[in-house]
C-alpha atoms as a PDB file:
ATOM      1  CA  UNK A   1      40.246  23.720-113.621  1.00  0.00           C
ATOM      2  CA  UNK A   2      40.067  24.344-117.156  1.00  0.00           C
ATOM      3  CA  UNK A   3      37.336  21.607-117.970  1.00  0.00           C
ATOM      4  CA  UNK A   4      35.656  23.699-115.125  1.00  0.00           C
ATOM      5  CA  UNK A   5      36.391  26.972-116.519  1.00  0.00           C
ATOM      6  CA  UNK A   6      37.936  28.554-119.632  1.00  0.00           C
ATOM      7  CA  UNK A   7      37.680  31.956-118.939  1.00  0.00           C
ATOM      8  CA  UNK A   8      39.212  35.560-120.134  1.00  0.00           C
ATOM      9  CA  UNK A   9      37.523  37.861-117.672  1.00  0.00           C
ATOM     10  CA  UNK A  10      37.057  41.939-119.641  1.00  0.00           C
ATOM     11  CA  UNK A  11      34.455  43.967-116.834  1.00  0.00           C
ATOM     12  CA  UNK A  12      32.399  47.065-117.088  1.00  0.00           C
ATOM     13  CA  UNK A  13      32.686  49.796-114.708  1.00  0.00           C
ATOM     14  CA  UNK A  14      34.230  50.693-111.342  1.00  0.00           C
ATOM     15  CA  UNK A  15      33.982  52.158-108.046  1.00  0.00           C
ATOM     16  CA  UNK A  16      36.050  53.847-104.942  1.00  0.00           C
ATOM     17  CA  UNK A  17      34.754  54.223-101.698  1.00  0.00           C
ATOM     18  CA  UNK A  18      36.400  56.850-100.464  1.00  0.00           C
ATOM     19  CA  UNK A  19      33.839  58.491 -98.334  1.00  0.00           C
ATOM     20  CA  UNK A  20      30.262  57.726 -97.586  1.00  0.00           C
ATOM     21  CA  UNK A  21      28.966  59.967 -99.864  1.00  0.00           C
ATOM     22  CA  UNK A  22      30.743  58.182-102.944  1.00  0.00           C
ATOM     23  CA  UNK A  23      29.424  54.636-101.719  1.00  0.00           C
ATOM     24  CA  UNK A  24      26.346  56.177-101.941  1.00  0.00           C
ATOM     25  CA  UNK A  25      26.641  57.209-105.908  1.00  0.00           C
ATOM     26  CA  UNK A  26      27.567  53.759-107.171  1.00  0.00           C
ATOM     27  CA  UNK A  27      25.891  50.379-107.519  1.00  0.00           C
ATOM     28  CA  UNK A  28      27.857  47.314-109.144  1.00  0.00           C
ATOM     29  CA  UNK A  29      26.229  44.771-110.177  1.00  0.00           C
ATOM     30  CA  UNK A  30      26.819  41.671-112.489  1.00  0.00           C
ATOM     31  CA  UNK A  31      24.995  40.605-115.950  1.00  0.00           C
ATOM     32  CA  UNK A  32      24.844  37.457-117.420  1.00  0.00           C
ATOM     33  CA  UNK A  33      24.201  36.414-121.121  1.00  0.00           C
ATOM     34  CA  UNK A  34      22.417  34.443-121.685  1.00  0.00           C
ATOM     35  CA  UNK A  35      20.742  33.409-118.959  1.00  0.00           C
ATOM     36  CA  UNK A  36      20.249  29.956-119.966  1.00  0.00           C
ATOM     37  CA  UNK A  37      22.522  28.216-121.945  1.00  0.00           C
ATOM     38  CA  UNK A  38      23.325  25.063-123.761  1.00  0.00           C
ATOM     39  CA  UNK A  39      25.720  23.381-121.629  1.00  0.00           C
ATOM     40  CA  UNK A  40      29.631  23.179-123.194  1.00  0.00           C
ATOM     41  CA  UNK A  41      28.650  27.046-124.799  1.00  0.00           C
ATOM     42  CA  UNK A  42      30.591  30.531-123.799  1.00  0.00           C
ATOM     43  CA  UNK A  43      28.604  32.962-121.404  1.00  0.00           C
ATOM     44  CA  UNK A  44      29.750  36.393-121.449  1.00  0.00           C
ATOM     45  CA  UNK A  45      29.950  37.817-118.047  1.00  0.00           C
ATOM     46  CA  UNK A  46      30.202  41.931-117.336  1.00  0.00           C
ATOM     47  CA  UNK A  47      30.409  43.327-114.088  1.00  0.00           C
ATOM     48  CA  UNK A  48      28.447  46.812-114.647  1.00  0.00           C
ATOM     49  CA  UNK A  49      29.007  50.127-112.176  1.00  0.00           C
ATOM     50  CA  UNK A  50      26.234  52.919-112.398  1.00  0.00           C
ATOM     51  CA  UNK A  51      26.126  56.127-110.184  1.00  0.00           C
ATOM     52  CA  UNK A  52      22.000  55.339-110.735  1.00  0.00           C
ATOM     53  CA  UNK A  53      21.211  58.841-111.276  1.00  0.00           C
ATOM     54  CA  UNK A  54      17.171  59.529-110.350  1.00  0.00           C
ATOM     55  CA  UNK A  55      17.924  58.257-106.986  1.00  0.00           C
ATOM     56  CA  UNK A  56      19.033  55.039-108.071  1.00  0.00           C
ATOM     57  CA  UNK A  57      16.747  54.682-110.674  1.00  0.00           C
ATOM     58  CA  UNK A  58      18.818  54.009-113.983  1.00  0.00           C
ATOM     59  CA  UNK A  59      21.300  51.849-115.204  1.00  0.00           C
ATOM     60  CA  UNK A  60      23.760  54.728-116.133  1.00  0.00           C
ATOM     61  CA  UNK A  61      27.207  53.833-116.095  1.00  0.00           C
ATOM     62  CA  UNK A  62      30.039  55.753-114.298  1.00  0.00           C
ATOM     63  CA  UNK A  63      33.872  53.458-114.517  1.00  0.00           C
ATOM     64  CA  UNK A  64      34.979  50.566-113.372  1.00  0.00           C
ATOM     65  CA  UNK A  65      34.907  47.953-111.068  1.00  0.00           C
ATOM     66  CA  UNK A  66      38.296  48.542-108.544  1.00  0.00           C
ATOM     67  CA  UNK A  67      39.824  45.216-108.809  1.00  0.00           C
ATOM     68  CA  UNK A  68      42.345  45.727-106.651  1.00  0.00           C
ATOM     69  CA  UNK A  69      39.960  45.169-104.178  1.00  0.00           C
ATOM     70  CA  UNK A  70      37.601  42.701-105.854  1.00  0.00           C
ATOM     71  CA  UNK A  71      36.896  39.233-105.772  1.00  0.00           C
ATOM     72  CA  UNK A  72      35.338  37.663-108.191  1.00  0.00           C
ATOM     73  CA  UNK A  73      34.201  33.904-108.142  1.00  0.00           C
ATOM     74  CA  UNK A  74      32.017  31.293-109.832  1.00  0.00           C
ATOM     75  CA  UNK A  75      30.075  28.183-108.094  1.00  0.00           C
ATOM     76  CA  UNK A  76      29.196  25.561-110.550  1.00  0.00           C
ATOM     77  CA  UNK A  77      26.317  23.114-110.072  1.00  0.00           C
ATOM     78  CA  UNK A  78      28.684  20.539-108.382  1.00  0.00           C
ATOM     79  CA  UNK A  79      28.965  23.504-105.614  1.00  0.00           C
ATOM     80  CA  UNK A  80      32.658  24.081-106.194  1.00  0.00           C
ATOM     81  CA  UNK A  81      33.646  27.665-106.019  1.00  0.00           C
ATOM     82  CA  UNK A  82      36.427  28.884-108.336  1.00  0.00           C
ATOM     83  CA  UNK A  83      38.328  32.241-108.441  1.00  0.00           C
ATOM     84  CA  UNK A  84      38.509  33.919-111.438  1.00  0.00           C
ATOM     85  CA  UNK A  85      39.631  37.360-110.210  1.00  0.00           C
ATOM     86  CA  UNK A  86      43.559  36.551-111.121  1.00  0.00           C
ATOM     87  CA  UNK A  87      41.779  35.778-114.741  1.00  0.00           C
ATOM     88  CA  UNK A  88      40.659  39.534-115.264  1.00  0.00           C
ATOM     89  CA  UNK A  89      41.717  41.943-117.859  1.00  0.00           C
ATOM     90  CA  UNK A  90      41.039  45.321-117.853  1.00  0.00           C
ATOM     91  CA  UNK A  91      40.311  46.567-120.951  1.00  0.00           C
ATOM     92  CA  UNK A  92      39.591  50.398-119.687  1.00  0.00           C
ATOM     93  CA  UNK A  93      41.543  53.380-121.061  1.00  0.00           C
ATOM     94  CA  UNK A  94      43.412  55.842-118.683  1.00  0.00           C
ATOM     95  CA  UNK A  95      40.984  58.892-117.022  1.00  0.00           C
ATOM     96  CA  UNK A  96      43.519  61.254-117.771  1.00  0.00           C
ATOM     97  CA  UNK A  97      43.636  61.128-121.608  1.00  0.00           C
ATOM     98  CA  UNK A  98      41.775  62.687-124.100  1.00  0.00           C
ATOM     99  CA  UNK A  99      37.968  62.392-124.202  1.00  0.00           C
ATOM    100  CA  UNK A 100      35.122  61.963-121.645  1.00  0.00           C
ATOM    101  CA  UNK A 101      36.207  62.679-118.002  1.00  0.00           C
ATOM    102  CA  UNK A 102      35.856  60.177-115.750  1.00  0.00           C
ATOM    103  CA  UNK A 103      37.010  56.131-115.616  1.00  0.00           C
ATOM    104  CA  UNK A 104      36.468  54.633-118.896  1.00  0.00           C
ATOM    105  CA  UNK A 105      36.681  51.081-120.566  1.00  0.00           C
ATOM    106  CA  UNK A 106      35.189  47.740-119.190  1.00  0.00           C
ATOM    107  CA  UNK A 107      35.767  44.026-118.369  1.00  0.00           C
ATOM    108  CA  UNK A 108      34.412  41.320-119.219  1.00  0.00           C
ATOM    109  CA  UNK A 109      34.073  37.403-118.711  1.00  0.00           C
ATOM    110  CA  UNK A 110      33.571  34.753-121.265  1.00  0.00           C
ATOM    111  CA  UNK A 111      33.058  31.357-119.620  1.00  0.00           C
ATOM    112  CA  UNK A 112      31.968  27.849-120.708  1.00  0.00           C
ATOM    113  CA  UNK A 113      29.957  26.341-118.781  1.00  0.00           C
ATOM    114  CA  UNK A 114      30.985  22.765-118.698  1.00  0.00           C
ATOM    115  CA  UNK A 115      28.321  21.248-116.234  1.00  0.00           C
ATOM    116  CA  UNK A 116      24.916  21.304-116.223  1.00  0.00           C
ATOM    117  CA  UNK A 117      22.378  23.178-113.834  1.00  0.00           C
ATOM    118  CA  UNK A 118      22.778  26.440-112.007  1.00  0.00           C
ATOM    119  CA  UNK A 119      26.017  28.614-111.828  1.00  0.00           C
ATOM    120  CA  UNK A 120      25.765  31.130-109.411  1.00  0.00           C
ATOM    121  CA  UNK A 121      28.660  34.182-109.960  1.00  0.00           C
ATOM    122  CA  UNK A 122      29.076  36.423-107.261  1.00  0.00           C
ATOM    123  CA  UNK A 123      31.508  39.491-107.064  1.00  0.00           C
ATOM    124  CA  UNK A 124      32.869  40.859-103.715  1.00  0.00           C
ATOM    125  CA  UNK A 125      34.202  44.558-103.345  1.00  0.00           C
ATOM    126  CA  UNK A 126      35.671  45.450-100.074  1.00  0.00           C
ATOM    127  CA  UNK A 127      37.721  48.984 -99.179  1.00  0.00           C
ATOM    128  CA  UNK A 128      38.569  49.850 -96.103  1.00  0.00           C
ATOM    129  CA  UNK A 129      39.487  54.322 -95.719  1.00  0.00           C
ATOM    130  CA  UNK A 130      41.069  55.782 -92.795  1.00  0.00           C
ATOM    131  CA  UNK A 131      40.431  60.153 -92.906  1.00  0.00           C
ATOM    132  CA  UNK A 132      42.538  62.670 -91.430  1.00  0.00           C
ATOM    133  CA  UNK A 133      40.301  62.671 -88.483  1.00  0.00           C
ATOM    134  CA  UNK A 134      41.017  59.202 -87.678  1.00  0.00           C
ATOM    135  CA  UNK A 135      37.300  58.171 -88.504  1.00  0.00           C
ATOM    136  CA  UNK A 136      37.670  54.956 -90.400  1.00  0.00           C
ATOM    137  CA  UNK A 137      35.034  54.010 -93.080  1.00  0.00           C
ATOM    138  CA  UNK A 138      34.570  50.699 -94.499  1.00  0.00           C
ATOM    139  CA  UNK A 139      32.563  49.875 -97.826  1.00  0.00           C
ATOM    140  CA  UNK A 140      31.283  46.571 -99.053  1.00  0.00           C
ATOM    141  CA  UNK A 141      29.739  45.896-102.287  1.00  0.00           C
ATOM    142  CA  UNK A 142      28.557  42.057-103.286  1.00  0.00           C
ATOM    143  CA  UNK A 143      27.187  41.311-106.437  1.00  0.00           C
ATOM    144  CA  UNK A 144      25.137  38.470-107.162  1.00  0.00           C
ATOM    145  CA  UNK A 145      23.604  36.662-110.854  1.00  0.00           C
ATOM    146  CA  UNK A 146      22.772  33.303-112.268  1.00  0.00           C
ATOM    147  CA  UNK A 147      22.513  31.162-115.098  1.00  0.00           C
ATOM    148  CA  UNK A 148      21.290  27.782-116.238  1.00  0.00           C
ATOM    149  CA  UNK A 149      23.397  25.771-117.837  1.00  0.00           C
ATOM    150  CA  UNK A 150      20.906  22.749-119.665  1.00  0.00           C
ATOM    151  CA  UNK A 151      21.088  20.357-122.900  1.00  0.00           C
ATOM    152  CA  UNK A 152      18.575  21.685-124.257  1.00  0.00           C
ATOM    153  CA  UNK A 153      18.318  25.305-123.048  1.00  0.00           C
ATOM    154  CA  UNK A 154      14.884  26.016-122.901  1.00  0.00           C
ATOM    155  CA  UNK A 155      12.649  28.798-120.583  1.00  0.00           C
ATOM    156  CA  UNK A 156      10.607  24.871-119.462  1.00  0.00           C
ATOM    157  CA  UNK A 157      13.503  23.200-118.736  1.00  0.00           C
ATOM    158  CA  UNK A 158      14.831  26.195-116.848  1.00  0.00           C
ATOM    159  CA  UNK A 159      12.062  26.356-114.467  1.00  0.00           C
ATOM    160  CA  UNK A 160      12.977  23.023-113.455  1.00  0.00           C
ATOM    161  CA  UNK A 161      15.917  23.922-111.514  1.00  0.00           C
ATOM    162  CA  UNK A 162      16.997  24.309-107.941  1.00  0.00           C
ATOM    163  CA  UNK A 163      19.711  25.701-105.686  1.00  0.00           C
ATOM    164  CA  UNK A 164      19.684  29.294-106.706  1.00  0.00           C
ATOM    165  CA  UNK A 165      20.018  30.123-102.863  1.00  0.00           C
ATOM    166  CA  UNK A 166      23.228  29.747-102.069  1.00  0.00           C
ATOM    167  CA  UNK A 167      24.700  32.393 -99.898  1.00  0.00           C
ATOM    168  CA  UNK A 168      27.430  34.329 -98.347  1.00  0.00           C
ATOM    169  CA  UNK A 169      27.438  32.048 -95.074  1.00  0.00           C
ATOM    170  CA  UNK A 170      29.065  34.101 -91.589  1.00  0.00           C
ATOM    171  CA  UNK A 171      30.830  36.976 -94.025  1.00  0.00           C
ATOM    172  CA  UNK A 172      30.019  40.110 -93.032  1.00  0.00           C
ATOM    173  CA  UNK A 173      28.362  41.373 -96.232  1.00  0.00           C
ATOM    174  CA  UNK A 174      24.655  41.822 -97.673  1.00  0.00           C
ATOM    175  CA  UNK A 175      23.501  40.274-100.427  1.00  0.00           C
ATOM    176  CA  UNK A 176      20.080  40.057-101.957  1.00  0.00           C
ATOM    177  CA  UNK A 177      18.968  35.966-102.511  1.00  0.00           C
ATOM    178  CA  UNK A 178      16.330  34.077-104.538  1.00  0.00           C
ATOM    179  CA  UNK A 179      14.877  31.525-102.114  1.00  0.00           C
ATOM    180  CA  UNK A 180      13.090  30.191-105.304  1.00  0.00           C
ATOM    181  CA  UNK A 181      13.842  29.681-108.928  1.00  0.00           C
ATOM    182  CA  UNK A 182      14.045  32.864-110.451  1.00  0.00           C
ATOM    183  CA  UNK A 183      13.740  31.906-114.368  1.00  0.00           C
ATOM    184  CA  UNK A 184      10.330  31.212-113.524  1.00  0.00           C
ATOM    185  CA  UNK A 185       9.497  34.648-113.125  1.00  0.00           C
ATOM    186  CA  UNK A 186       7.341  35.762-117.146  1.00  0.00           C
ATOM    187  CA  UNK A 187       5.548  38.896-117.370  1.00  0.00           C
ATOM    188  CA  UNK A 188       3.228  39.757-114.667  1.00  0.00           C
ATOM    189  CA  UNK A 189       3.973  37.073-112.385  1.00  0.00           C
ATOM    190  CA  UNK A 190       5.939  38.047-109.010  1.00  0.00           C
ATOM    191  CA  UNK A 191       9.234  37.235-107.909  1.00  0.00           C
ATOM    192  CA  UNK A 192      10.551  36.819-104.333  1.00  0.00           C
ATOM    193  CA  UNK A 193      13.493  38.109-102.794  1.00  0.00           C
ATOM    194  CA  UNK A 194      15.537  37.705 -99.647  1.00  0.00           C
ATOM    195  CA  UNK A 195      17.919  40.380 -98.306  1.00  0.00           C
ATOM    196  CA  UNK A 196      20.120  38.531 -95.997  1.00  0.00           C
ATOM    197  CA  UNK A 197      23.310  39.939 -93.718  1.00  0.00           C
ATOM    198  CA  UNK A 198      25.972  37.959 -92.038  1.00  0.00           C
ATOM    199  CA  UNK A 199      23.977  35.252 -93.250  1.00  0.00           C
ATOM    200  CA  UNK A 200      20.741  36.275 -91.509  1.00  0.00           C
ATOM    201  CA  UNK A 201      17.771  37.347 -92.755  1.00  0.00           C
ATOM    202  CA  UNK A 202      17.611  41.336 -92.722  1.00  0.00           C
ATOM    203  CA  UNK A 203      13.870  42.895 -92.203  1.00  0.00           C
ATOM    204  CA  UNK A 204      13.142  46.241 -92.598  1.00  0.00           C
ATOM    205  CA  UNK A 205      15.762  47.417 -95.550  1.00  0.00           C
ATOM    206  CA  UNK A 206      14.644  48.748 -98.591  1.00  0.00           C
ATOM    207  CA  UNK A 207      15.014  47.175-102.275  1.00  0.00           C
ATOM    208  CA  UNK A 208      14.640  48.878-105.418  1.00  0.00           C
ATOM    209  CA  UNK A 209      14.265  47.126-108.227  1.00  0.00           C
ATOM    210  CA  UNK A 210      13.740  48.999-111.927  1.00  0.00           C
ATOM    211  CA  UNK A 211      13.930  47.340-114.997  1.00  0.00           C
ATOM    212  CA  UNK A 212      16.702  48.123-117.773  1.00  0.00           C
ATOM    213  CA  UNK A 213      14.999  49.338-120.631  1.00  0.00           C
ATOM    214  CA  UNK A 214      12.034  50.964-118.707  1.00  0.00           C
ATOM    215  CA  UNK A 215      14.756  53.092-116.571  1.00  0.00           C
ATOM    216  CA  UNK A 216      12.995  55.415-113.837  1.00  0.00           C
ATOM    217  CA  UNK A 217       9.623  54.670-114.732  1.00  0.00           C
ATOM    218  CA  UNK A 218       9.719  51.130-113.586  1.00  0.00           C
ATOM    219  CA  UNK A 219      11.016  51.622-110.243  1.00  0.00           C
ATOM    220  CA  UNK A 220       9.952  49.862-107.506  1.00  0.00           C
ATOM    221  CA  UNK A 221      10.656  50.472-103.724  1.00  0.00           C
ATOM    222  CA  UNK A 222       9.646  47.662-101.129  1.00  0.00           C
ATOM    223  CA  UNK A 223      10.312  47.010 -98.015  1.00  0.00           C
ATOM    224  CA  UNK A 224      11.444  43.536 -96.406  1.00  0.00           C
ATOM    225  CA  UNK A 225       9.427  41.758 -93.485  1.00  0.00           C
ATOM    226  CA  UNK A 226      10.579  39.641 -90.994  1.00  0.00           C
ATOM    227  CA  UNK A 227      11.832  37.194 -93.032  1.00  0.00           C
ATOM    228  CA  UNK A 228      14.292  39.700 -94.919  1.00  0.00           C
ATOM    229  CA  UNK A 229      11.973  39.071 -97.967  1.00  0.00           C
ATOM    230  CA  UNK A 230       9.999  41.279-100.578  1.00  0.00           C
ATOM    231  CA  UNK A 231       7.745  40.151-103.477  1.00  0.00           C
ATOM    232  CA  UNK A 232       8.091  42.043-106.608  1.00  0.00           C
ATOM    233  CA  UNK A 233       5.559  42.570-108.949  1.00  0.00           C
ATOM    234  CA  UNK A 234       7.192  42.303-112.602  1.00  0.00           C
ATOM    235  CA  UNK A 235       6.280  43.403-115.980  1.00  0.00           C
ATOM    236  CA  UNK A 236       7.370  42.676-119.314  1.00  0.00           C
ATOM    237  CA  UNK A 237      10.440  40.323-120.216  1.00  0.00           C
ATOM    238  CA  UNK A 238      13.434  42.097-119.864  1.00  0.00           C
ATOM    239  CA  UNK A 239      16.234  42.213-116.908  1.00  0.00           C
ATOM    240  CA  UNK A 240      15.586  43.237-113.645  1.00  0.00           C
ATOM    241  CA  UNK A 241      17.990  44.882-111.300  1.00  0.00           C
ATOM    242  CA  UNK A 242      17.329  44.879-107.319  1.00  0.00           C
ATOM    243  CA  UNK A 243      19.735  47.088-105.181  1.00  0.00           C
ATOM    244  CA  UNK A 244      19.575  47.824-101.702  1.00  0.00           C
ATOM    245  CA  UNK A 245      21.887  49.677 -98.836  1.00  0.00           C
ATOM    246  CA  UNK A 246      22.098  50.337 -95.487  1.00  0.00           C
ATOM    247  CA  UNK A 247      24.588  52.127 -93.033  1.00  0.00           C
ATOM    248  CA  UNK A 248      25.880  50.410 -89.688  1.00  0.00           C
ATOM    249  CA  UNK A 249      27.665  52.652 -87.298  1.00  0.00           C
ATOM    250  CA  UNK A 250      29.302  51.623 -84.435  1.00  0.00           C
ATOM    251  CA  UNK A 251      31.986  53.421 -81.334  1.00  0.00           C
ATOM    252  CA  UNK A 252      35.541  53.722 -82.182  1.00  0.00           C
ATOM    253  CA  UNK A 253      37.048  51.252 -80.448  1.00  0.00           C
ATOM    254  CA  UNK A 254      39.558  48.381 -81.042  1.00  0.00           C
ATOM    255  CA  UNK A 255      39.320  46.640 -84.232  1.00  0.00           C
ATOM    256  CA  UNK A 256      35.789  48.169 -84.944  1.00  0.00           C
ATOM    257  CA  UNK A 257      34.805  50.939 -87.410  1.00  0.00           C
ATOM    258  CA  UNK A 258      33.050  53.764 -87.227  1.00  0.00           C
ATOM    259  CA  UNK A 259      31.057  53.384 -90.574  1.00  0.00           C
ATOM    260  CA  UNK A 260      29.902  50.234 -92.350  1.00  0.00           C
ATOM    261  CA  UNK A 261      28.374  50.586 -95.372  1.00  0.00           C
ATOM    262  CA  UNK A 262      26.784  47.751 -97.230  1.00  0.00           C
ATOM    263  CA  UNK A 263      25.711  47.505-100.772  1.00  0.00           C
ATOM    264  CA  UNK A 264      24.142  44.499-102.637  1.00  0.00           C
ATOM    265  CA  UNK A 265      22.484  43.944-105.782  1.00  0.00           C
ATOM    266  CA  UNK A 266      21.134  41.230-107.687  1.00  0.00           C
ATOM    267  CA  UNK A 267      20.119  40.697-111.405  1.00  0.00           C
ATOM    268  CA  UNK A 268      17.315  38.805-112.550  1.00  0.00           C
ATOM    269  CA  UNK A 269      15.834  37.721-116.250  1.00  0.00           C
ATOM    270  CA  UNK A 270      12.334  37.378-117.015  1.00  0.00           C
ATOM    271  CA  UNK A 271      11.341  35.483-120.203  1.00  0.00           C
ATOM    272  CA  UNK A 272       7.725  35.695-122.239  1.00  0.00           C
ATOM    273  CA  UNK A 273       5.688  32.722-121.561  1.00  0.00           C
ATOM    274  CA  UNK A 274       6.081  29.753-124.319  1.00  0.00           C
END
């Protein structure tokens, strides 16, 4: 495993779902740098929470990924899927001391990317809460990046590649997928999306997708069509975040709960044209 993967895993942020209304404050998502690199070289790896004040609109942070109920895991080009949660060190400092209120401190992932072509990294949060009332609520949060991993690491080369649609499968979780190469994507040009759940392709759910250094200004809010997918209109180079929700509710009943709600989020790069 280490030729695969030589990795000391530090994070950024958190989050506890603890009620509906706190799944709906946070967004984790994962960034990767850089996004193309020369193969046999470190990436650094952060997995970033937000409560994306403006309605979602920023890329604020607010704590720390919970890992206690986190998975975190890396499929190399070969399509073998390691877990690197055990590998994770949390670098935060305790809430209750001295300073500003809230969680604070980070992890983070450096990783050397051994083979060449796409790495996909996804992060899974799960957390099941069962109130006084009996109600149960259940939160799921997957995370989604990717980076190229080339001899000669170039934007050309880049563009080359395939596979950057791998997915969840069956599991019961959203996630937001690039049915085509997104390192293609320079300023301008579009980029498409594909929300899929349990696998499927999910119309009708809303994306947002802002860009980090533009904040709230650069938000965009589309809509998915049959085929779960959206086209986004990009600007200027920078990195991209897409995010998008929904709520399932079902009866209270055997081995059924009586809130699902589903987060996923997925970071792009787009690069100035050479």
């Amino acid at each position: 495993m280490r030729t695969f993967i030589q990795c000391v895993l530090l994070f950024s942020i958190s989050v506890l779902f603890l009620s509906p209304s706190s799944a709906h404050a946070h967004d984790g998502w994962i960034e990767v740098a850089p996004a193309i690199v020369e193969k046999g070289q470190p990436v650094m790896i952060a997995l970033m929470q937000g409560n994306h004040s403006n309605e979602h609109r920023s890329y604020r942070l607010a704590g720390r990924w919970d890992i206690e109920f986190t998975k975190v895991t890396v499929i190399a080009p070969s399509g073998k899927a390691v877990d690197v949660t055990g590998a994770v060190i949390d670098f935060g400092e305790d809430p209750e001391k001295t300073g500003p209120k809230g969680p604070k401190g980070f992890h983070l992932a450096q990783l050397i990317a051994d083979e060449e072509g796409v790495y996909t990294v996804v992060a899974k949060q799960e957390r099941t809460v069962q109130r006084e009332d009996g109600a149960k609520f259940r939160g799921v949060r997957f995370a989604r990046s990717s980076f190229a991993s080339l001899p000669v690491p170039t934007v050309a080369e880049a563009q080359k590649l395939k596979r950057f649609d791998l997915q969840a499968k069956s599991e019961d979780v959203l996630e937001i997928v690039p049915p085509a190469n997104p390192l293609s994507a320079t300023p301008q040009s579009t980029v498409t999306l594909e929300v899929r759940h349990k696998g499927k392709p999910a119309p009708g759910k809303v994306v947002s997708v802002l860009r980090k250094i533009a904040g709230a200004g650069s938000a965009q809010d589309l809509t998915t069509d049959e085929q779960g997918r959206v086209t986004v209109a990009v600007g200027p180079a920078d990195s991209y975040l897409a995010r998008v929700k929904f709520e399932e509710r079902t009866e209270r009943g055997e081995g059924k709960f009586d809130l699902n709600s589903y987060e996923a989020t997925y970071v792009f790069q787009v690069f100035n044209r050479r």
